[in-house]
Protein backbone atom coordinates (compact mmCIF):
# COMPACT_ATOMS: atom_id res chain seq x y z
CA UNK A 1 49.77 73.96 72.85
CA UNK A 2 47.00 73.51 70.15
CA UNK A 3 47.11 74.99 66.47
CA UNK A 4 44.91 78.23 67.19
CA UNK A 5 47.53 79.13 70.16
CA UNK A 6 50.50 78.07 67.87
CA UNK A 7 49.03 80.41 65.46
CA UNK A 8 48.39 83.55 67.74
CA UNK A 9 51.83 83.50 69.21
CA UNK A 10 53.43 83.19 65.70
CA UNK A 11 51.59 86.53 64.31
CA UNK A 12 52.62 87.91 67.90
CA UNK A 13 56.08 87.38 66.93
CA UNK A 14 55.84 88.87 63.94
CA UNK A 15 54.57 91.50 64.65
CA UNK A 16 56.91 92.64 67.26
CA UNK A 17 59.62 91.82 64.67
CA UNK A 18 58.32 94.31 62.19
CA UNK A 19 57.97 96.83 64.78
CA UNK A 20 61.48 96.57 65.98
CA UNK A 21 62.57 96.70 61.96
CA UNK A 22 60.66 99.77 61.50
CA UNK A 23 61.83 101.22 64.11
CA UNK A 24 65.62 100.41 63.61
CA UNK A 25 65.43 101.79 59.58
CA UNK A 26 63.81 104.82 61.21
CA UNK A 27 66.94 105.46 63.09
CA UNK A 28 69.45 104.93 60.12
CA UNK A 29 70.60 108.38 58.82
CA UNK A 30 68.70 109.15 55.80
CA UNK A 31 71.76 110.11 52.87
CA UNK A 32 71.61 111.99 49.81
CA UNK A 33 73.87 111.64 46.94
CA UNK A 34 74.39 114.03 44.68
CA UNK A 35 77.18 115.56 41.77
CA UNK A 36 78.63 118.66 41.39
CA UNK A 37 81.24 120.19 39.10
CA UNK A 38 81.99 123.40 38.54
CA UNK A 39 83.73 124.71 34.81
CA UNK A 40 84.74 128.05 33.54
CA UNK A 41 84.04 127.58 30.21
CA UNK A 42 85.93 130.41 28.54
CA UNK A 43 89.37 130.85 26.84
CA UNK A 44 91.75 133.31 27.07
CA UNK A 45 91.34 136.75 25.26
CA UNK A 46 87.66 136.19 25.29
CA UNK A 47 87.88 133.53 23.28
CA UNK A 48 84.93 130.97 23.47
CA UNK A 49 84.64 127.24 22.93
CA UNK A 50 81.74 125.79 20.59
CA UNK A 51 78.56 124.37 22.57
CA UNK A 52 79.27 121.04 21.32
CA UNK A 53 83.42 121.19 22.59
CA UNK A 54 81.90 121.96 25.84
CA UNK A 55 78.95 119.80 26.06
CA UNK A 56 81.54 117.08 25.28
CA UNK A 57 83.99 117.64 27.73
CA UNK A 58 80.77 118.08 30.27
CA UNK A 59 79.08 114.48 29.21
CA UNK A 60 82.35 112.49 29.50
CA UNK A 61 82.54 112.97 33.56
CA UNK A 62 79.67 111.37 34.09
CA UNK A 63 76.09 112.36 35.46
CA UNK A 64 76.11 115.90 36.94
CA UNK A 65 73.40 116.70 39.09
CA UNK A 66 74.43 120.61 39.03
CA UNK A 67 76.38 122.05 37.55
CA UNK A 68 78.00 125.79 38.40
CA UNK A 69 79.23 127.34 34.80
CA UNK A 70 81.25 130.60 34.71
CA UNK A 71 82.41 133.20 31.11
CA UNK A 72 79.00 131.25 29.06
CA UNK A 73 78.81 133.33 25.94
CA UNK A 74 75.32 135.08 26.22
CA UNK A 75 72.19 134.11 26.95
CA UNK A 76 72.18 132.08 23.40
CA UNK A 77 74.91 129.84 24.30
CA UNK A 78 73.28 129.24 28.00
CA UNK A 79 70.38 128.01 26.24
CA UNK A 80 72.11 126.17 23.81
CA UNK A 81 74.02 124.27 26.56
CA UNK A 82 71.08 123.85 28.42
CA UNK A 83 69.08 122.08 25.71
CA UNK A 84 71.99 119.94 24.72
CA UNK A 85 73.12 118.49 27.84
CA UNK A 86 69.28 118.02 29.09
CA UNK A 87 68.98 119.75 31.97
CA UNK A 88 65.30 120.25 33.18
CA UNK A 89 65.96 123.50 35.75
CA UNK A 90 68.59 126.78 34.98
CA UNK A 91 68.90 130.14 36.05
CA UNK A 92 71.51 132.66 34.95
CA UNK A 93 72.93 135.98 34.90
CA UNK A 94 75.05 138.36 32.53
CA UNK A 95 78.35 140.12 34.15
CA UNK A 96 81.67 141.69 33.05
CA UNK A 97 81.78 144.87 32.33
CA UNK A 98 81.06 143.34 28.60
CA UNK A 99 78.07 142.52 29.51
CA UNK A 100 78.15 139.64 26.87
CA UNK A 101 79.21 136.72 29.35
CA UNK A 102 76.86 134.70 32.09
CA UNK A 103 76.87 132.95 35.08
CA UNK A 104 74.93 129.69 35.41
CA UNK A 105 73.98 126.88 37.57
CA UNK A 106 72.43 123.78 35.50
CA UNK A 107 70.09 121.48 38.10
CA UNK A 108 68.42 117.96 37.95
CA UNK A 109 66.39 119.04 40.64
CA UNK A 110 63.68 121.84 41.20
CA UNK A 111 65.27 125.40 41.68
CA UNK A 112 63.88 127.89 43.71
CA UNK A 113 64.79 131.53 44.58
CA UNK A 114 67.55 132.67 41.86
CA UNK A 115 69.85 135.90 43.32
CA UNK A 116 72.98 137.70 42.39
CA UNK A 117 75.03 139.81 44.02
CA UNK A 118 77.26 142.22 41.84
CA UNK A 119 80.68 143.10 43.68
CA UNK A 120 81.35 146.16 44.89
CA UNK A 121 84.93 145.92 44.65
CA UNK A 122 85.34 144.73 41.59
CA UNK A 123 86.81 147.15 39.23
CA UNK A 124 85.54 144.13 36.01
CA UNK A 125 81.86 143.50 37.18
CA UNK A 126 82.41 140.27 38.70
CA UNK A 127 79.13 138.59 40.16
CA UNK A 128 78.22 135.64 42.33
CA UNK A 129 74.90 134.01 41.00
CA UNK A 130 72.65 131.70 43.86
CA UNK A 131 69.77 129.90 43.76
CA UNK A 132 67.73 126.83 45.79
CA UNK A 133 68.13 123.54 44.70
CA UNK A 134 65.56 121.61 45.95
CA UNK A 135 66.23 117.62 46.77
CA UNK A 136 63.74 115.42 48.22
CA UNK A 137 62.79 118.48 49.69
CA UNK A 138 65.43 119.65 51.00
CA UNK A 139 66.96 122.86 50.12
CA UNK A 140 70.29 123.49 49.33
CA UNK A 141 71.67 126.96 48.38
CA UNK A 142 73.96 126.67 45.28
CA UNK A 143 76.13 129.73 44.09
CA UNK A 144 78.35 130.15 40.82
CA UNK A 145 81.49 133.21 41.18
CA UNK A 146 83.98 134.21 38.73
CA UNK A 147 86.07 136.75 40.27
CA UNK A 148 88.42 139.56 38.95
CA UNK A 149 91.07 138.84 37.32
CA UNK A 150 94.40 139.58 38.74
CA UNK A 151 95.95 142.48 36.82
CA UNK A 152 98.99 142.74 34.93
CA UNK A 153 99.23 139.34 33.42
CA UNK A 154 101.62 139.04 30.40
CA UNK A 155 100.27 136.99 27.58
CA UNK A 156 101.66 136.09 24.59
CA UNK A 157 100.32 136.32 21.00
CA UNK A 158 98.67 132.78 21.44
CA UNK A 159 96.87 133.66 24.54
CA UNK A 160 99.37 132.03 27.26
CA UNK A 161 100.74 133.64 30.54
CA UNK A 162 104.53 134.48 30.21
CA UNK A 163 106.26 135.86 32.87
CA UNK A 164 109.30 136.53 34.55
CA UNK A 165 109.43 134.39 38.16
CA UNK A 166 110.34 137.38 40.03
CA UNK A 167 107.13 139.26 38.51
CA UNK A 168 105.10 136.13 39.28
CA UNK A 169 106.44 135.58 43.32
CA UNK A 170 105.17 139.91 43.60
CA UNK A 171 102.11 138.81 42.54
CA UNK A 172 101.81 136.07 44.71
CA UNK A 173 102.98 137.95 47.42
CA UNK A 174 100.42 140.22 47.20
CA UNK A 175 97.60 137.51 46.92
CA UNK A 176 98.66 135.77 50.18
CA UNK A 177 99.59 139.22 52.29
CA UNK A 178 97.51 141.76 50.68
CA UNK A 179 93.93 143.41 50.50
CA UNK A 180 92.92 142.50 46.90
CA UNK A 181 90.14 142.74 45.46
CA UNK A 182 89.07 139.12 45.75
CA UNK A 183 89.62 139.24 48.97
CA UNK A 184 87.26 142.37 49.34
CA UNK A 185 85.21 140.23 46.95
CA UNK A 186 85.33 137.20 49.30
CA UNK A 187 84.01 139.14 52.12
CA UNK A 188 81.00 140.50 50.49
CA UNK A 189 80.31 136.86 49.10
CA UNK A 190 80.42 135.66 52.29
CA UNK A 191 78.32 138.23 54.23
CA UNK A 192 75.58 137.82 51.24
CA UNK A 193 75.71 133.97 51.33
CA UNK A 194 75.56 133.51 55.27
CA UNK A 195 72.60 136.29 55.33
CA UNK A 196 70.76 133.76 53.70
CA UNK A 197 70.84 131.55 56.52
CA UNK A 198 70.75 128.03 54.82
CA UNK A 199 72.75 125.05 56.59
CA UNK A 200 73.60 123.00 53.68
CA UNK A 201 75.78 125.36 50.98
CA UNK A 202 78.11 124.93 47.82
CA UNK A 203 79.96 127.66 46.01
CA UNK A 204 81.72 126.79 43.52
CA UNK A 205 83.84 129.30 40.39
CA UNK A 206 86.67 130.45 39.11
CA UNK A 207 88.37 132.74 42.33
CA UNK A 208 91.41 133.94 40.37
CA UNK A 209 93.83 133.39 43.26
CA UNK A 210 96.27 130.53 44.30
CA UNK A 211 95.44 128.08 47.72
CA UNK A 212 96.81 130.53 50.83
CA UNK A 213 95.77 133.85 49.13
CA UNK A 214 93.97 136.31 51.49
CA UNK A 215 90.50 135.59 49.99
CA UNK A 216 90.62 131.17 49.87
CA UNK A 217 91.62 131.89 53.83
CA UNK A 218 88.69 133.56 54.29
CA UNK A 219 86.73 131.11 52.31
CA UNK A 220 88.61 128.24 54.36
CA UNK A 221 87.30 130.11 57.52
CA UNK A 222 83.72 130.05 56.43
CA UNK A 223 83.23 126.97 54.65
CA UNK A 224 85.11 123.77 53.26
CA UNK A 225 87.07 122.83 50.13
CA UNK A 226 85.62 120.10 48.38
CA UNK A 227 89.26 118.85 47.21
CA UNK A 228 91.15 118.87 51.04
CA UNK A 229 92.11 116.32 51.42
CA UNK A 230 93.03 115.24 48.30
CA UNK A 231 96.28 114.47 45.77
CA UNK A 232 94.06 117.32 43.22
CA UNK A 233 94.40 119.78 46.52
CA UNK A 234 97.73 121.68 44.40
CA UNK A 235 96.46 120.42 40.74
CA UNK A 236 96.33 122.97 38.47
CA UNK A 237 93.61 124.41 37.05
CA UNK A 238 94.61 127.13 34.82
CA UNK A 239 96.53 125.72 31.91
CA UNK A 240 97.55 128.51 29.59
CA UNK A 241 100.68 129.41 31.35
CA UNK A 242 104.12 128.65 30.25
CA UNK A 243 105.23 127.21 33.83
CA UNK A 244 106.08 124.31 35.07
CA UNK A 245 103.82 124.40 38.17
CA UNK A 246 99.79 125.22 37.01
CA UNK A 247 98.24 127.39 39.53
CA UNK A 248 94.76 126.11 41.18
CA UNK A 249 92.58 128.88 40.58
CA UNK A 250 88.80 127.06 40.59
CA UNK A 251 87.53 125.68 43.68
CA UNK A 252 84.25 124.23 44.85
CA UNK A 253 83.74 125.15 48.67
CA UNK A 254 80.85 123.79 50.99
CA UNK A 255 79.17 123.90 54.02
CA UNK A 256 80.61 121.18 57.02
CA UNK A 257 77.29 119.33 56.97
CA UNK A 258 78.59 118.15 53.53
CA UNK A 259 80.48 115.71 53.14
CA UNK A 260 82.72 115.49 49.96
CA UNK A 261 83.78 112.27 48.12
CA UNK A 262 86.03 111.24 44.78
CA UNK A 263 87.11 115.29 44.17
CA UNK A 264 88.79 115.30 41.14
CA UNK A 265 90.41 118.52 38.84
CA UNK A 266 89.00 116.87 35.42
CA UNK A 267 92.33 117.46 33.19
CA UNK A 268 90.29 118.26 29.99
CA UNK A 269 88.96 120.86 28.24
CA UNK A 270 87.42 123.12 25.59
CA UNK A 271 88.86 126.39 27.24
CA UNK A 272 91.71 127.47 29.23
CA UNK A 273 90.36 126.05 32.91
CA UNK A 274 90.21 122.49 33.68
CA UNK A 275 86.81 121.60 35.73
CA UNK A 276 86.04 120.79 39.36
CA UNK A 277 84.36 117.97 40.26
CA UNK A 278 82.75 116.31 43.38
CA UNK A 279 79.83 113.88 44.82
CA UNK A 280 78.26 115.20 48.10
CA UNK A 281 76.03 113.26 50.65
CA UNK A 282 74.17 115.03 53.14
CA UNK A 283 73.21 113.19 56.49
CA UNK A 284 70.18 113.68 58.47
CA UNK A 285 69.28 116.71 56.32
CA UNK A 286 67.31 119.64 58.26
CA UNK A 287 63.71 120.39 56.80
CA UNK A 288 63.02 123.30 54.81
CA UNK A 289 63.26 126.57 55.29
CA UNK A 290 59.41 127.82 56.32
């Protein structure tokens, strides 16, 4: 075989190479990785944190791609946080019957469509705030919720739950068996968020009821939570409470086409609610919406 035929078959071979490479990383699931935690930022009686306490506590776990904020104080200290954790996209929303605390949702990437639904059964003007986050094009629908608190908690002077156990086991009777409002809450959220019709979804908040209550079934039924399974599945996240078991009150829930990894309960804080937090990766993500 002389030099020009060595030659020939040589780029030949090559060439079918690269084709078969090409065609090999084409079928390789394309995965995006990104953070999420979720933080009520508030403190009991109304009480509220300094931006820099909170900003703190927020830069010490890490990167956060979004972040889903719940009791911000005004549209001032949403701002303020905004600028000092440098976050290029926000939207948010007053609620409470105060009218003097927000919902937000902080994004590294492009936001698009920003909504809110106001419950109907809430007797404290509880909200849910959503909006498009847009990655690499693809959209996924993100949505902050506080919901109502449940009633008749005894506090002391200092702020912190103190209760008797039998008063405690009625109420937590009446969160797993009973028709509370966040479980009327739940199903509006749910109807409003599935209405939108997008296949990759997080909500994440503060849902003011224990793992088994009524309303996280319901959730559980619709969607998956970020920290099962995990040893943070029973961590506490409301800390204010003389008892020696903290009750898991803040969740971050998601669509089954997200997959969760590391979940943690960060156990620190400016308030009285330690943080959520989660990466997600999303395989073989759909195209956008048209």
């Amino acid at each position: 075989m002389n030099l020009k035929r060595k030659i020939i078959l040589l780029i030949l071979i090559v060439s079918v190479l690269s084709f078969i490479l090409i065609y090999i990383k084409r079928q390789q699931p394309t995965t995006i990785s990104f953070s999420v935690m979720s933080f009520n930022i508030g403190d009991t009686n109304w009480a509220f944190p300094p931006v820099d306490q909170v900003s703190r506590v927020i830069r010490n776990t890490g990167q956060l791609d979004i972040l889903l904020l719940q009791e911000v104080r005004g549209e001032k200290q949403v701002e303020q946080l905004f600028h000092s954790l440098n976050y290029p996209y926000y939207t948010a929303v007053p609620y409470k019957r105060q009218n003097r605390v927000y919902l937000a949702i902080f994004s590294m990437f492009p936001m698009d469509q920003p909504d809110y639904l106001y419950f109907k059964s809430s007797t404290q003007g509880s909200c849910a705030l959503s909006s498009v986050v847009i990655m690499e094009g693809i959209p996924v629908l993100v949505c902050s919720v506080h919901l109502d608190q449940i009633p008749s908690k005894r506090r002391l002077k200092n702020g912190y739950v103190d209760q008797t156990v039998e008063h405690t086991a009625r109420q937590v009777k009446e969160e797993i068996f009973g028709d509370t409002v966040r479980s009327q809450s739940v199903n509006e959220l749910i109807a409003w968020i599935q209405g939108k019709e997008y296949p990759a979804v997080i909500i994440g908040g503060d849902f003011n009821t224990i793992p088994f209550s009524k309303a996280i079934r319901a959730m559980n039924d619709a969607f998956e939570d970020a920290l099962w399974p995990s040893f943070d599945y029973f961590s506490g996240t409301y800390f204010k409470i003389n008892s020696p078991l903290l009750p898991r009150v803040d969740y971050i829930f998601h669509s089954p086409n997200l997959k969760a990894h590391d979940p943690e309960v960060i156990k620190t804080s400016a308030g009285d609610h330690y943080p959520v937090r989660t990466t997600f990766r999303i395989l073989n993500p759909t195209q956008p919406k048209q």
